[in-house]
Each structure stands twice: as structure tokens, then as C-alpha cells.
Protein backbone atom coordinates (compact mmCIF):
# COMPACT_ATOMS: atom_id res chain seq x y z
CA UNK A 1 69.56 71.04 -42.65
CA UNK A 2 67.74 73.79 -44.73
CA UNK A 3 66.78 73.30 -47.97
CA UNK A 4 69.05 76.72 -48.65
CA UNK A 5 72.05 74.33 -47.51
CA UNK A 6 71.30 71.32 -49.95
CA UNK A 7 70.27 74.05 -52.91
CA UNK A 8 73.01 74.16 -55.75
CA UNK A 9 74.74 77.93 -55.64
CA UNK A 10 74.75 79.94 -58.99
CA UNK A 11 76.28 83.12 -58.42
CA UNK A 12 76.91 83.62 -61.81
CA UNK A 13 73.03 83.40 -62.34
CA UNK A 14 71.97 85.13 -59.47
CA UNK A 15 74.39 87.94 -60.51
CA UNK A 16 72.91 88.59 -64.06
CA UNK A 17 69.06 88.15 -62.72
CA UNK A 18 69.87 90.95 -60.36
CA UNK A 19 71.16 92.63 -63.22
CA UNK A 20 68.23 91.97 -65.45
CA UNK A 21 65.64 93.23 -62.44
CA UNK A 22 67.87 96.27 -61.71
CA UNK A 23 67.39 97.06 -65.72
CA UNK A 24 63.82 96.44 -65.49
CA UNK A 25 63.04 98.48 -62.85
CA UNK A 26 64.78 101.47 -64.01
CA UNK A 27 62.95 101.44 -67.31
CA UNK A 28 59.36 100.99 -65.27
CA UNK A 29 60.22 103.74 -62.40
CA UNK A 30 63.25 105.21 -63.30
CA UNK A 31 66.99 105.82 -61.80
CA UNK A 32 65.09 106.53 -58.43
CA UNK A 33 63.45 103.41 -58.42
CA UNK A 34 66.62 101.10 -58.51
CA UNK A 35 66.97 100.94 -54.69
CA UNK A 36 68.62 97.56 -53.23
CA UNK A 37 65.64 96.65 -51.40
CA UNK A 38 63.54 96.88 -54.44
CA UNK A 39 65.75 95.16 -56.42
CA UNK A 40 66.58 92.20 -54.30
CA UNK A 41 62.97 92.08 -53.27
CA UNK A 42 61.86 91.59 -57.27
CA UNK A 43 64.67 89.50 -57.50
CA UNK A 44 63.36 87.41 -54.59
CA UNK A 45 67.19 87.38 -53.76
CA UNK A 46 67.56 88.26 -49.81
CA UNK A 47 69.12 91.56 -49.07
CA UNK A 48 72.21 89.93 -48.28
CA UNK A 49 72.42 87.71 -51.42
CA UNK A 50 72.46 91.15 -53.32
CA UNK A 51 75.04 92.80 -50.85
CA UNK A 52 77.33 89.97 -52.21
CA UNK A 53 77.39 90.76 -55.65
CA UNK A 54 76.85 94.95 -55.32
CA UNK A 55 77.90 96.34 -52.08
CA UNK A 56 75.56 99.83 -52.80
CA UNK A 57 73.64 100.87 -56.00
CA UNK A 58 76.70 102.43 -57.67
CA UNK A 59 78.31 99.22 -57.80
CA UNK A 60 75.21 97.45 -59.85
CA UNK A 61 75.17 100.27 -61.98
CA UNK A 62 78.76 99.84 -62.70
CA UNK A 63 77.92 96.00 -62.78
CA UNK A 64 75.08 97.09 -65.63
CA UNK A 65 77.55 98.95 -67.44
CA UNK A 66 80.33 95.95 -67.45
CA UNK A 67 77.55 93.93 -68.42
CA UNK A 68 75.91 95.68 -71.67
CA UNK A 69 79.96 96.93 -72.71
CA UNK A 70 80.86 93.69 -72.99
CA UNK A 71 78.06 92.29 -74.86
CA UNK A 72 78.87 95.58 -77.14
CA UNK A 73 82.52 94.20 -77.52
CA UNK A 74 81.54 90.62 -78.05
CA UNK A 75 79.06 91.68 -80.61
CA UNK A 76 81.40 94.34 -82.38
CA UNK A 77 84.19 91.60 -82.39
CA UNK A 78 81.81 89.27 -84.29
CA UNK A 79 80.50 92.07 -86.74
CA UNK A 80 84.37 93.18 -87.69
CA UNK A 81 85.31 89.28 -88.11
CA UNK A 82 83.10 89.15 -90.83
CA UNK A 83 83.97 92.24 -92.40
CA UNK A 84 86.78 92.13 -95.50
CA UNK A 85 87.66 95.72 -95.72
CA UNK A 86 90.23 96.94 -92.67
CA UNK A 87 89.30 100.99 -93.24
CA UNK A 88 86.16 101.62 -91.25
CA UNK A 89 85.75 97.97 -90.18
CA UNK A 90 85.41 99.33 -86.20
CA UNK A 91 82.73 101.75 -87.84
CA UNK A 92 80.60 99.95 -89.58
CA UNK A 93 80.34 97.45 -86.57
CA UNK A 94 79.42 100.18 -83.68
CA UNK A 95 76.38 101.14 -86.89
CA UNK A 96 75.30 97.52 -86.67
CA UNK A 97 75.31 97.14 -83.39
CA UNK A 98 73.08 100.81 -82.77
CA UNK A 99 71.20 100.13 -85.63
CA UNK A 100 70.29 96.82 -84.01
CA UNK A 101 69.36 98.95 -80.72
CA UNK A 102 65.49 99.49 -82.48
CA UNK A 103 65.02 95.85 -81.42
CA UNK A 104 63.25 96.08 -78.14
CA UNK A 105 64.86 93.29 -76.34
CA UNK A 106 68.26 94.67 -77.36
CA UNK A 107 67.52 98.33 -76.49
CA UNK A 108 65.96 98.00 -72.59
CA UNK A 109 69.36 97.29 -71.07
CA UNK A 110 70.84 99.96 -73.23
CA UNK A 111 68.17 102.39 -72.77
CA UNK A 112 68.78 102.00 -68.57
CA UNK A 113 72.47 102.65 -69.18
CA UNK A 114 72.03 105.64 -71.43
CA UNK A 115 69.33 107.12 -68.59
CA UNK A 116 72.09 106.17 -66.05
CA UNK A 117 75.01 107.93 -68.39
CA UNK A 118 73.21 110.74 -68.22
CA UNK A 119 73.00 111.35 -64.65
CA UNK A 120 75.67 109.45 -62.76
CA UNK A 121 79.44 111.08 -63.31
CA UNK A 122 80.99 108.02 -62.62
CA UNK A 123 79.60 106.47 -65.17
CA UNK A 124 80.39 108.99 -67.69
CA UNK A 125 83.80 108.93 -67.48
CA UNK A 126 83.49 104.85 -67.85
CA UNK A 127 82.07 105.43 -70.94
CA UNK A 128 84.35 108.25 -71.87
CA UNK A 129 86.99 105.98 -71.38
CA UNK A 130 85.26 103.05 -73.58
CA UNK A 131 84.98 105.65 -76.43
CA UNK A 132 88.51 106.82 -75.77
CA UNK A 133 90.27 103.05 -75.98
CA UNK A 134 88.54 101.94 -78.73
CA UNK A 135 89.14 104.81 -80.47
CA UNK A 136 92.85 104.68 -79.77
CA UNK A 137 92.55 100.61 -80.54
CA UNK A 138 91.24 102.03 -83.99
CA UNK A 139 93.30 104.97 -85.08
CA UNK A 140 94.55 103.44 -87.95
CA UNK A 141 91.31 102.47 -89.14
CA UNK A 142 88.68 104.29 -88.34
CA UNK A 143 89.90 107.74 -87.10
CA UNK A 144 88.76 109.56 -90.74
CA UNK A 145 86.35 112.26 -90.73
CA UNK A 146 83.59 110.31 -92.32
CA UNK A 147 84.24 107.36 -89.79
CA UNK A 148 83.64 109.84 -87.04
CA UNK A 149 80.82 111.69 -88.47
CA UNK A 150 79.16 108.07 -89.37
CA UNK A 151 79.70 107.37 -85.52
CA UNK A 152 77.98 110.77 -84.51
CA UNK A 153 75.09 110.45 -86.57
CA UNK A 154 75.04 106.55 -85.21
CA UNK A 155 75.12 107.93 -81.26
CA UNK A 156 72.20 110.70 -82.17
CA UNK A 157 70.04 107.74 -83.79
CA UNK A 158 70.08 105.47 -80.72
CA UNK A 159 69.66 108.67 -78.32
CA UNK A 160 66.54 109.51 -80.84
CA UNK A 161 65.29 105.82 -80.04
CA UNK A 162 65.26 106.24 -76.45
CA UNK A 163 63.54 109.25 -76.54
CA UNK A 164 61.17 108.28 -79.13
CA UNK A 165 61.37 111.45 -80.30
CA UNK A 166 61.07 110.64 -84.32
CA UNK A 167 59.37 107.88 -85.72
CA UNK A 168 61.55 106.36 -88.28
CA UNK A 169 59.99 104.19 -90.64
CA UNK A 170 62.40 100.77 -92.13
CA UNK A 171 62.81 101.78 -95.18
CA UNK A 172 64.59 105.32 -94.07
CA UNK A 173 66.46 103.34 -91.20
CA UNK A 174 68.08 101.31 -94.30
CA UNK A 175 68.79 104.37 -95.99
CA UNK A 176 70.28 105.67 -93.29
CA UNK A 177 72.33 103.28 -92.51
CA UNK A 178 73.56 102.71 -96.26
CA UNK A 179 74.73 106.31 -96.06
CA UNK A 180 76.48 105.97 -92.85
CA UNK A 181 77.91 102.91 -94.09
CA UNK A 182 79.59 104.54 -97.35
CA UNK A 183 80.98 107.37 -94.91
CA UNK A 184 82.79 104.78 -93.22
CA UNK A 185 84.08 103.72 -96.21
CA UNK A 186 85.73 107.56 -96.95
């Protein structure tokens, strides 16, 4: 018998590393250069190992996309348990959680997605979607003008990050944020 046969299976682990690679190499070469021979190759996954998890490079994408939304939701979820005050509390979490985005680690797998947004229509409309349920999730709460506006402004900071088109220095990220923050709060 191989060693292959007496190996332990993760699937769970080989899933998010292809994930992780797929994320990497996006950022490094671009949309183009997420290809499923690339991918499993830097993986050191075989073809076929990939094929298992994402059938054709739409479905990693989409498997990308599940992946960072859900870590958004998780992290959102924490950030409105610990906030007192029901008007805005949706709000002021999605700020945290793009003012968080600066951090590097945080913002690759974001910063594929975005790229990805951008040019696949498919995933669009995911994201369309996300925005659409959590708004409806949130009507009550965080459907005000300022809540809105505080989102907006929050959406054209993390696209400004991935472009790196303005260099934004702490102490005006904190001010920033502050005034975002009270807008939620109208």
C-alpha cells in the first residue's frame, strides 16, 4: 500500500489551502493567473485533488467568496454582540470590520475578491445579494440616511485601500471613522 492510502484525509484543510493559494496567486499575477493547474500545482494538491473541491475556476472563486463572506458575518456578528445601542448597530460593525481591512493579513483575501467583483458577473450579483439581505435583515436599524451614507463612505475607503490610491495617515483613519461612527448614530 501507498503511503497516499495510510495518509490521514483533511478535506476541510486541503479545501481552505487551495483557497489560500488561489488568493495568493491572484494578488501576485492577477485574475488571469488563477488557472487550476497553477493553483493545484502551488498547492502541491494533484489536479484531481482540486477537481474535488472546485470543478472549474468559477467554482473556487465562488468558494473564495463563501469563504471571506462568512468570516465578514462571523466577525460582524461578534462586533454587534458587543454593541449596546440597537440603531446603527449593523453599521458601525460593517465600519469595523473595513476599517480593519488596512491590516495586511486581513485585506489580501479581500483585496482578490474585490479584483474578482469587479470583473466576474456572477460574482456581482452574489454580492449584490449579500448587500441586499443584510440590508433587509437591518431595516429597522440601520436603513437611515446617515447609516447608509456611513456605509458608502466605508465601501469607498476599503476600495481606496486596494488601490492605494491615498495615503491615509492613523490619526485621520480615527477621525474618519469617529465621524462615520456618529452618522450611524443619526
Amino acid at each position: 500500500m501507498s503511503i497516499a492510502h495510510h495518509r490521514r484525509k483533511q478535506p476541510e484543510r486541503v479545501r481552505q489551502q487551495l483557497l489560500e493559494v488561489a488568493a495568493r496567486l491572484s494578488l501576485e499575477q492577477g485574475a488571469a493567473g488563477v488557472t487550476l493547474d497553477a493553483v493545484s500545482q502551488a498547492a502541491g494538491v494533484s489536479k484531481g485533488g482540486l477537481l474535488h473541491h472546485f470543478p472549474n475556476k468559477m467554482a473556487l472563486l465562488d468558494g473564495l467568496f463563501d469563504d471571506l463572506t462568512g468570516k465578514l458575518d462571523r466577525t460582524i456578528a461578534e462586533e454587534m454582540r458587543s454593541d449596546p445601542v440597537a440603531h446603527g448597530r449593523f453599521t458601525r460593525a460593517y465600519l469595523s470590520c473595513v476599517f480593519a481591512l488596512q491590516d495586511e493579513a486581513e485585506a489580501q483575501g479581500w483585496q482578490v475578491l474585490t479584483i474578482a467583483l469587479l470583473s466576474e458577473p456572477q460574482l456581482r450579483a452574489r454580492w449584490r445579494q449579500w448587500v441586499a439581505d443584510r440590508a433587509d435583515q437591518h431595516v429597522g436599524t440601520d436603513s437611515s440616511a446617515g447609516c447608509l451614507l456611513a456605509r458608502f463612505a466605508a465601501d469607498g475607503l476599503w476600495l481606496a485601500d486596494l488601490l492605494k490610491s491615498h495615503d491615509i495617515d492613523q490619526a485621520t483613519r480615527q477621525q474618519m471613522r469617529a465621524r462615520l461612527i456618529s452618522l450611524s448614530q443619526q
